[in-house]
N, C-alpha and C. Protein backbone atom coordinates (compact mmCIF):
# COMPACT_ATOMS: atom_id res chain seq x y z
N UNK A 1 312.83 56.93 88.55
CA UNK A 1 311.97 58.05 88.16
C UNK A 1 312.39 59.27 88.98
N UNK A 2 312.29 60.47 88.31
CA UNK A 2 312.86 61.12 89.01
C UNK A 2 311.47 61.95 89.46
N UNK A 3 312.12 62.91 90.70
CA UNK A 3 310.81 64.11 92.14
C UNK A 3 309.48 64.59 91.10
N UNK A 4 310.03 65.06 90.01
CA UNK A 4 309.41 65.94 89.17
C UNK A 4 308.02 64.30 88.11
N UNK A 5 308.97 63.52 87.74
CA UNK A 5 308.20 62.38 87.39
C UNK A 5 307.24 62.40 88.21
N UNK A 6 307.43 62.00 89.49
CA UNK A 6 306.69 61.37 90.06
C UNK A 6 305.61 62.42 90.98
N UNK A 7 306.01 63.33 90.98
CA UNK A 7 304.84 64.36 91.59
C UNK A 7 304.22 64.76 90.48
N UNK A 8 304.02 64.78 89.13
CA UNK A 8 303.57 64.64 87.79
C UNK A 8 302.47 63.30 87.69
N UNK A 9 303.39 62.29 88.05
CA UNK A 9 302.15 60.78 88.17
C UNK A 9 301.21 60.75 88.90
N UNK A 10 302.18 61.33 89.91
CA UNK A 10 300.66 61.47 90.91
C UNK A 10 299.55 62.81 91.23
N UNK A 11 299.61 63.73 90.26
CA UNK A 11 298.69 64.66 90.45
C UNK A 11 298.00 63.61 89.14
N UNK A 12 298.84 63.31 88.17
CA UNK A 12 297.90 62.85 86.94
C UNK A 12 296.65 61.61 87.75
N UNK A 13 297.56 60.78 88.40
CA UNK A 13 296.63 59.88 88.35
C UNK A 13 295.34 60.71 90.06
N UNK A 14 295.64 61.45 90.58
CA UNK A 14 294.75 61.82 91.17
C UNK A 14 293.29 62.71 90.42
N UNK A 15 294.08 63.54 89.33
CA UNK A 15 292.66 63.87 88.59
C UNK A 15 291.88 63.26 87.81
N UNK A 16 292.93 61.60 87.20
CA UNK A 16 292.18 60.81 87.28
C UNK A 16 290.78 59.94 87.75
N UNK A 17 291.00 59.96 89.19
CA UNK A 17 290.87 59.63 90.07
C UNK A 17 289.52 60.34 90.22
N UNK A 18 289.97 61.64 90.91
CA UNK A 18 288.34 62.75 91.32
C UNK A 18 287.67 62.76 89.54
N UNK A 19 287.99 62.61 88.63
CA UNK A 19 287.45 63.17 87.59
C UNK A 19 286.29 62.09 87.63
N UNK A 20 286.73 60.22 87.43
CA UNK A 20 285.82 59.17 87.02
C UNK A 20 284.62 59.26 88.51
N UNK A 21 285.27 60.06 89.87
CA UNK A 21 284.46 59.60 90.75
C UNK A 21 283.64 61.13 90.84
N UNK A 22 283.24 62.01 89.91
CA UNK A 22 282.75 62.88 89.64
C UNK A 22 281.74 62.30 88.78
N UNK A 23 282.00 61.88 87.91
CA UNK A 23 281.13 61.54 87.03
C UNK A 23 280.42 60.60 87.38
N UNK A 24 280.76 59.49 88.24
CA UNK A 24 280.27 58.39 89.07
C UNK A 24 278.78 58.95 89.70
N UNK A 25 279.42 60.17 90.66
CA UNK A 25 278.39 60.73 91.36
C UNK A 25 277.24 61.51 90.50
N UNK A 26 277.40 62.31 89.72
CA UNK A 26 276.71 62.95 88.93
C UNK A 26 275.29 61.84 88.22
N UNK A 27 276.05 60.69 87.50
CA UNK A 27 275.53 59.85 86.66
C UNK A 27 274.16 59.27 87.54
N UNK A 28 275.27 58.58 88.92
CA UNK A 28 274.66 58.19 90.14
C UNK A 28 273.24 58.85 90.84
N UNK A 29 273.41 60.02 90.61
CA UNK A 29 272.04 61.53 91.04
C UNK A 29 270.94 61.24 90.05
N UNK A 30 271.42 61.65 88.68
CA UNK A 30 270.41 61.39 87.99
C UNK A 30 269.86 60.32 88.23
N UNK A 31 270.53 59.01 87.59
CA UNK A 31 269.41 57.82 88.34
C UNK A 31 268.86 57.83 89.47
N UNK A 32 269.14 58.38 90.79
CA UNK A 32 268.04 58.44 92.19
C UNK A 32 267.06 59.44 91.36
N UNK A 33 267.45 60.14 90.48
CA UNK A 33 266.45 61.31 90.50
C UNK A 33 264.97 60.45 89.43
N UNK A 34 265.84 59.82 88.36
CA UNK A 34 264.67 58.94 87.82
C UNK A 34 263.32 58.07 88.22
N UNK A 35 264.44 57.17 89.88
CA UNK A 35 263.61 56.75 89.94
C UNK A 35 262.30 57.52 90.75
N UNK A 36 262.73 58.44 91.30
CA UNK A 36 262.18 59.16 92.67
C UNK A 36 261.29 60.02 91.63
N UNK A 37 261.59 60.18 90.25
CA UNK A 37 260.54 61.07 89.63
C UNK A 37 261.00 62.24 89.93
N UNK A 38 262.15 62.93 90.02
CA UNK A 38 262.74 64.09 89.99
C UNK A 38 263.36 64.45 89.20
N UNK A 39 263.42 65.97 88.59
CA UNK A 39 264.00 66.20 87.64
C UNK A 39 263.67 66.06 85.83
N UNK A 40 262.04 65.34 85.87
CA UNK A 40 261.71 65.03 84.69
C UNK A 40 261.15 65.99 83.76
N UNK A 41 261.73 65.68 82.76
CA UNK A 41 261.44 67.37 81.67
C UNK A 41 259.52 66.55 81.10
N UNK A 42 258.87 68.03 81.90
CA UNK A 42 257.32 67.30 81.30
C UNK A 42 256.87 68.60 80.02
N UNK A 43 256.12 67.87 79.61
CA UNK A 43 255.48 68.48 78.43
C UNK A 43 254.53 69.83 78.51
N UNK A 44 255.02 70.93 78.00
CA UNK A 44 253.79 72.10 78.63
C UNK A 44 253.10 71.92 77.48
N UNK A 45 251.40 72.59 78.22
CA UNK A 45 250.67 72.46 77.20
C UNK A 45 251.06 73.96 76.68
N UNK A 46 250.59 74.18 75.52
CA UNK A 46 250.66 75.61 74.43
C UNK A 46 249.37 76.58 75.17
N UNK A 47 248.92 75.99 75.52
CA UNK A 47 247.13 76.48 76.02
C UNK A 47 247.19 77.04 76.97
N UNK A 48 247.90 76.66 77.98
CA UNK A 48 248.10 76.95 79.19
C UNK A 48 249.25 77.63 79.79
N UNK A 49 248.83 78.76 79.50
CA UNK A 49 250.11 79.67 80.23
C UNK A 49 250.28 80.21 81.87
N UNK A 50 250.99 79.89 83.23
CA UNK A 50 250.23 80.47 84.35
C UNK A 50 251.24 81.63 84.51
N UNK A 51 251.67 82.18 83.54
CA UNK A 51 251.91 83.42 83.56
C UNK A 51 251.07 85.00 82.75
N UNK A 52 249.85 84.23 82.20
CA UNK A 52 249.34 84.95 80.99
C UNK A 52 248.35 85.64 81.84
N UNK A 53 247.78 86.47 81.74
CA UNK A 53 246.81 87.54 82.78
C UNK A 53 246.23 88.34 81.54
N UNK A 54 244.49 88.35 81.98
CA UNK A 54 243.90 88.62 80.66
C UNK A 54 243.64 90.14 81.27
N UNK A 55 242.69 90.39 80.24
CA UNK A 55 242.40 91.98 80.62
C UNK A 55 241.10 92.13 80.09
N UNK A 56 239.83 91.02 81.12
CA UNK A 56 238.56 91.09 81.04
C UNK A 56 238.18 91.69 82.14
C-alpha cells in the first residue's frame, strides 16, 4: 500500500472511529437524561400563559 493509501485509511478509519463514539455519547446523554427526568418535552396548558399580563 502505498504513504498516500495509507494516511487515507487511517484518517478514514479514525472518523470512523470519533463519528460511532459521538453518537455513542450523545445517545448515551439522552438516556441519563430520561432516566433523571431531564430534558422531557411536557405538555403546556393553552390556559395558561406566564407570559400573558392583563390590563385590569
Amino acid at each position: 500500500m502505498s504513504e498516500v493509501a495509507t494516511v487515507v485509511a487511517g484518517w478514514g478509519i479514525t472518523f470512523v472511529l470519533l463519528a460511532t463514539y459521538s453518537m455513542w455519547v450523545v445517545l448515551r446523554g439522552k438516556n441519563i437524561g430520561q432516566e433523571l427526568g431531564i430534558g422531557e418535552i411536557q405538555d403546556s396548558d393553552p390556559g395558561k400563559d406566564a407570559g400573558a399580563t392583563t390590563d385590569s
